[in-house]
C-alpha atoms as a PDB file:
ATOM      1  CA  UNK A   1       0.000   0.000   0.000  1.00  0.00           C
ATOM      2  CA  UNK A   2       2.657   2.161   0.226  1.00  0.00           C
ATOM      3  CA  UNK A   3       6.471   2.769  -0.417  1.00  0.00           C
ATOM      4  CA  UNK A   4       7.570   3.840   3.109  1.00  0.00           C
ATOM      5  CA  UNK A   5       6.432   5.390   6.483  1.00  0.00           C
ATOM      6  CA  UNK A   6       6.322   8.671   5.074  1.00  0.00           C
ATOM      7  CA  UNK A   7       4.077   7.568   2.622  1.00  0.00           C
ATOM      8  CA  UNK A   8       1.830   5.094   4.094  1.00  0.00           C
ATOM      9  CA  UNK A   9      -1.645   5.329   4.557  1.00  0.00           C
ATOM     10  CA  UNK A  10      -2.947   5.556   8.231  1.00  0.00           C
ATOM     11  CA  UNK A  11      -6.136   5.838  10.506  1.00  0.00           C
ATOM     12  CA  UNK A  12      -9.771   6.352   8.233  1.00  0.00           C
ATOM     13  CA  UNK A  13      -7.713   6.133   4.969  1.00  0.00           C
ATOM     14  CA  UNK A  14      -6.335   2.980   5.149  1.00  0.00           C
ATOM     15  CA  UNK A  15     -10.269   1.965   6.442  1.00  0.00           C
ATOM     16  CA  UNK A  16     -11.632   3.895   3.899  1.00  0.00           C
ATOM     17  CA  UNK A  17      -9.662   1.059   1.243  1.00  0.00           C
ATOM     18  CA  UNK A  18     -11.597  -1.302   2.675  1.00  0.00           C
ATOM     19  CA  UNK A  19     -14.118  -0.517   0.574  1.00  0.00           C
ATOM     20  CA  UNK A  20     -12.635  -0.785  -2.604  1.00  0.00           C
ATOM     21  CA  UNK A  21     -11.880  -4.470  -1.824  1.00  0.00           C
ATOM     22  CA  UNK A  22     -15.506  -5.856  -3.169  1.00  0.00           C
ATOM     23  CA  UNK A  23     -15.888  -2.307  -5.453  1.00  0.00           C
ATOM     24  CA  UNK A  24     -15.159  -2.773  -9.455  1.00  0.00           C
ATOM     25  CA  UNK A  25     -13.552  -0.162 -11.467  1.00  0.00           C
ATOM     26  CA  UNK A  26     -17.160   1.346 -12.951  1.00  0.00           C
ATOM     27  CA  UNK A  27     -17.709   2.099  -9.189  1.00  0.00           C
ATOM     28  CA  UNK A  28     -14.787   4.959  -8.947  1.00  0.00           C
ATOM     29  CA  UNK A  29     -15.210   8.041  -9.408  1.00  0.00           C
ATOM     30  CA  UNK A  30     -13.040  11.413  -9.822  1.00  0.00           C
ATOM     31  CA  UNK A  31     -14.138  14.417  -7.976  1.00  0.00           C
ATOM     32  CA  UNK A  32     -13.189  17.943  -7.409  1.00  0.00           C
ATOM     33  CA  UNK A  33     -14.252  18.156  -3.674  1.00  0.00           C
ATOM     34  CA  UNK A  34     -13.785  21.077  -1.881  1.00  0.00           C
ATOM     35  CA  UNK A  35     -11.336  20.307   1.549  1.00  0.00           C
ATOM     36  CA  UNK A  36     -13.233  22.307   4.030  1.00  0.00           C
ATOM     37  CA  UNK A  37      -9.811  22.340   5.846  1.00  0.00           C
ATOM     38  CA  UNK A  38      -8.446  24.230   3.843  1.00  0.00           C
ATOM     39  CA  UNK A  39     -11.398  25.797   1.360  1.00  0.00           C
ATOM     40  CA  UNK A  40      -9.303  24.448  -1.491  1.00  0.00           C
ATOM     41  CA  UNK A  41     -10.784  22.013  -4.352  1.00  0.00           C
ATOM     42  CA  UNK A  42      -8.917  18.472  -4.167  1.00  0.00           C
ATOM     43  CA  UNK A  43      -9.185  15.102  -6.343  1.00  0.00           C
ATOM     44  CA  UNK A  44     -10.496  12.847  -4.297  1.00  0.00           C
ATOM     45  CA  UNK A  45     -12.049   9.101  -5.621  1.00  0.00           C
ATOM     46  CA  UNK A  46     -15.611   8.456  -4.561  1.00  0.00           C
ATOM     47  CA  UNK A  47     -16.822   5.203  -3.809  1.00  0.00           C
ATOM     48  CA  UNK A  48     -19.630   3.643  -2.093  1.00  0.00           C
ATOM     49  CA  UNK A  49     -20.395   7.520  -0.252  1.00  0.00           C
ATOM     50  CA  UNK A  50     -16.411   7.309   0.646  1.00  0.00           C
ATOM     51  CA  UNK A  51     -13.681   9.344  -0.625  1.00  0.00           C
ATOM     52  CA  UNK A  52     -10.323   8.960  -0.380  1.00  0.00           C
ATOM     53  CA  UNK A  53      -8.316  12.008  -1.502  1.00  0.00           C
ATOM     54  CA  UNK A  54      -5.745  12.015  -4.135  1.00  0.00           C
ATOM     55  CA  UNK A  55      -1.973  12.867  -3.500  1.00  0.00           C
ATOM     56  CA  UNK A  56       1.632  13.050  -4.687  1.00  0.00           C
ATOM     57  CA  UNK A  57       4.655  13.196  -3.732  1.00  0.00           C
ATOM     58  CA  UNK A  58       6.197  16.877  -4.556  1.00  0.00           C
ATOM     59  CA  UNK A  59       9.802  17.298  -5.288  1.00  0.00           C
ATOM     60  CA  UNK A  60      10.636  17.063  -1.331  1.00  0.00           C
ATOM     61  CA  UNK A  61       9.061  14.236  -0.819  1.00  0.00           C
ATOM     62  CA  UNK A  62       6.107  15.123   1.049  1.00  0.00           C
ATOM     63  CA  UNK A  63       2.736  13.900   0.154  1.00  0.00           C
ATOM     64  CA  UNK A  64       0.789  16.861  -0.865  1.00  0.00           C
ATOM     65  CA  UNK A  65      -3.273  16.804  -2.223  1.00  0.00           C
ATOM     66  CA  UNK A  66      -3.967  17.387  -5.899  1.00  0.00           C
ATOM     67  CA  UNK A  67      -5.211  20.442  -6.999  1.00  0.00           C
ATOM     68  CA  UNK A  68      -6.115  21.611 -10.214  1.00  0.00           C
ATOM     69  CA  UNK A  69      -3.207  23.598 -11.240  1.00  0.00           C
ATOM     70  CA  UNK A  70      -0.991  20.178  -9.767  1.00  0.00           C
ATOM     71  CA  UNK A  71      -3.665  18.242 -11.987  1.00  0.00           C
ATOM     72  CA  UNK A  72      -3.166  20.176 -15.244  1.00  0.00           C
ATOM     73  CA  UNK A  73       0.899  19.888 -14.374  1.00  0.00           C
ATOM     74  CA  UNK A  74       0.397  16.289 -14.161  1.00  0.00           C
ATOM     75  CA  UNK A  75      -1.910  15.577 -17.847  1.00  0.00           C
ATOM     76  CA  UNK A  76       0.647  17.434 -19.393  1.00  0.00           C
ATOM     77  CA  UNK A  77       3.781  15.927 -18.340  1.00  0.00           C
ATOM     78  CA  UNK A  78       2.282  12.565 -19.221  1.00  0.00           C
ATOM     79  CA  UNK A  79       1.282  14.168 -22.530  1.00  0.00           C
ATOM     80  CA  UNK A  80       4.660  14.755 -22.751  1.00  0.00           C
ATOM     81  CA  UNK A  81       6.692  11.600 -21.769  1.00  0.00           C
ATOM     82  CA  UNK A  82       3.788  10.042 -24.188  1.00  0.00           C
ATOM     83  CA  UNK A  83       5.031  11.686 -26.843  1.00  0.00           C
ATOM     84  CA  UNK A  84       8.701  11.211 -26.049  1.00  0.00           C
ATOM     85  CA  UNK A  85       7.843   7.439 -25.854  1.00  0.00           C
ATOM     86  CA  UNK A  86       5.958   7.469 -29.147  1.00  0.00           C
ATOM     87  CA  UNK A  87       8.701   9.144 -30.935  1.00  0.00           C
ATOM     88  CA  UNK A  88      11.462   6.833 -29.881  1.00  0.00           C
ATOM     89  CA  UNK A  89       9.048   4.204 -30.870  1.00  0.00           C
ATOM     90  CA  UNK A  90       8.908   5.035 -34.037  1.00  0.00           C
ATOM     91  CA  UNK A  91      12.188   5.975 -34.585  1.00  0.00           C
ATOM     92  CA  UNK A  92      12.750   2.060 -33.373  1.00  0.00           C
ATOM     93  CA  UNK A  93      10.673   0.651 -35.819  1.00  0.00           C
ATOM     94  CA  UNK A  94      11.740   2.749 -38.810  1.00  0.00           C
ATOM     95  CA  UNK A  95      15.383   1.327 -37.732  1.00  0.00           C
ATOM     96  CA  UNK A  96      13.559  -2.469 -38.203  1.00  0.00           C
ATOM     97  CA  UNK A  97      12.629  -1.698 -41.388  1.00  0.00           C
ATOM     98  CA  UNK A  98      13.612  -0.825 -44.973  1.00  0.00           C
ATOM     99  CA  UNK A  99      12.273   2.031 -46.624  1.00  0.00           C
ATOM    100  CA  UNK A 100       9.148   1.156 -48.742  1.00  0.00           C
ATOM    101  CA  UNK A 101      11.143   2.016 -52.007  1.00  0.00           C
ATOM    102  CA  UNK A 102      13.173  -0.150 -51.552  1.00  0.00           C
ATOM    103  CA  UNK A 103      11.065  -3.056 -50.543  1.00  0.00           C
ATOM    104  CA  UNK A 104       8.852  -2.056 -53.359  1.00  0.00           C
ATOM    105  CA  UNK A 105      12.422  -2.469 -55.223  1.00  0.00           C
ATOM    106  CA  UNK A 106      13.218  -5.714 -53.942  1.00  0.00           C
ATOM    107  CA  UNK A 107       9.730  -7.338 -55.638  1.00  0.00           C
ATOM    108  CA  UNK A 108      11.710  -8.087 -58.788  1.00  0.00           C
ATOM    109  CA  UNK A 109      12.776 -11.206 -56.489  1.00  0.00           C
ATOM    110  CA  UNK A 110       8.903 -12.965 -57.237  1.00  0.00           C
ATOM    111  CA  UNK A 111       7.603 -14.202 -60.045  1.00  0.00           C
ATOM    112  CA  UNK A 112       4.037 -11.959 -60.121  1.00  0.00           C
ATOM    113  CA  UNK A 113       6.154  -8.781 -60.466  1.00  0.00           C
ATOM    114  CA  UNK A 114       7.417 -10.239 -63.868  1.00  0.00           C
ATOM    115  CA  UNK A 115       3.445 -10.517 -64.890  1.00  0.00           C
ATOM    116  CA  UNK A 116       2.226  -6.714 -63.770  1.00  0.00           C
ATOM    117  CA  UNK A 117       1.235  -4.069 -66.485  1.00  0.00           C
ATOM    118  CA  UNK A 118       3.921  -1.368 -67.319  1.00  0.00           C
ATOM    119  CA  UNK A 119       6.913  -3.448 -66.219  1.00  0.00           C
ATOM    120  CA  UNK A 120       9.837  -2.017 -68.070  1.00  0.00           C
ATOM    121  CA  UNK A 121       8.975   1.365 -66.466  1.00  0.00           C
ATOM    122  CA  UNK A 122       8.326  -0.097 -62.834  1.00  0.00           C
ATOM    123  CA  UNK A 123      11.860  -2.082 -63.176  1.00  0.00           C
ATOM    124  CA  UNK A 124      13.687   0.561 -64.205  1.00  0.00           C
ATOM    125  CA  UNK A 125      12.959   3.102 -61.451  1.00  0.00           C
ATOM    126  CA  UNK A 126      13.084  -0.147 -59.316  1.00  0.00           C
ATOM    127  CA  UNK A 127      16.405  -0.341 -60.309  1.00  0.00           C
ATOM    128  CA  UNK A 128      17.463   3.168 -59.766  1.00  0.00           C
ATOM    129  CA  UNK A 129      16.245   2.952 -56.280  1.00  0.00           C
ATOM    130  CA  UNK A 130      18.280  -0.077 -55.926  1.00  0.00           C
ATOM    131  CA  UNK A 131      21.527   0.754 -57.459  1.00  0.00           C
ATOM    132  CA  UNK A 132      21.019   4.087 -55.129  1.00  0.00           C
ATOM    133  CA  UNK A 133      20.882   2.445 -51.841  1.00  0.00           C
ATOM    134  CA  UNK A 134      23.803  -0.127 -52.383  1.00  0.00           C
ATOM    135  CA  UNK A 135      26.568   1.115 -55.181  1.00  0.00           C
END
């Protein structure tokens, strides 16, 4: 349930996850509920009339509730690392893989090609393309 003492959940929280034991995922529900502690509005998750508020950890390490502005910080940095991820991805898979010239090139190698309209004009810019990537 948690990571350390600093971070652990304690007292009416930890009961409170009690309730998500039996509870399935349709059940949950974000909130904006205003903390009448301290008249801020906080995510919280709403189950079964319960709500547990949401939290982080903050750059010091202390657990900290989420507020909007920490909220909007938080969708955008995964926006972010999403994209990052994506990219390098892609830039994976384009290393896997020939370019499409030259796979479209490399037909010559089956029979069909030798059967498809306009050959002598497909075989020599396939050839081009060839002689391009590899002389």
């Amino acid at each position: 349930m948690y990571y350390d003492i600093h971070s652990s959940f304690q007292g009416d929280v930890f009961m409170n996850f009690q309730y998500l034991i039996n509870c399935v995922h349709e059940n949950i529900n974000l909130y904006w509920i205003t903390n009448l502690n301290t008249k801020t509005n906080h995510l919280a998750f709403e189950f079964v009339g319960q709500h547990i508020w949401a939290t982080f950890l903050n750059q010091m390490g202390a657990s900290n509730f989420v507020t909007k502005r920490d909220f909007v910080e938080m969708v955008a940095s995964m926006k972010k690392q999403c994209e990052e991820v994506a990219s390098h991805f892609i830039i994976k898979l384009q290393g896997q893989f020939l370019a499409y010239n030259l796979i479209d090139g490399f037909g010559n190698v089956y029979p069909q090609y030798w059967l498809q309209s306009e050959l002598e004009t497909k075989f020599a810019t396939h050839l081009v393309v060839l002689k391009y990537a590899f002389y």
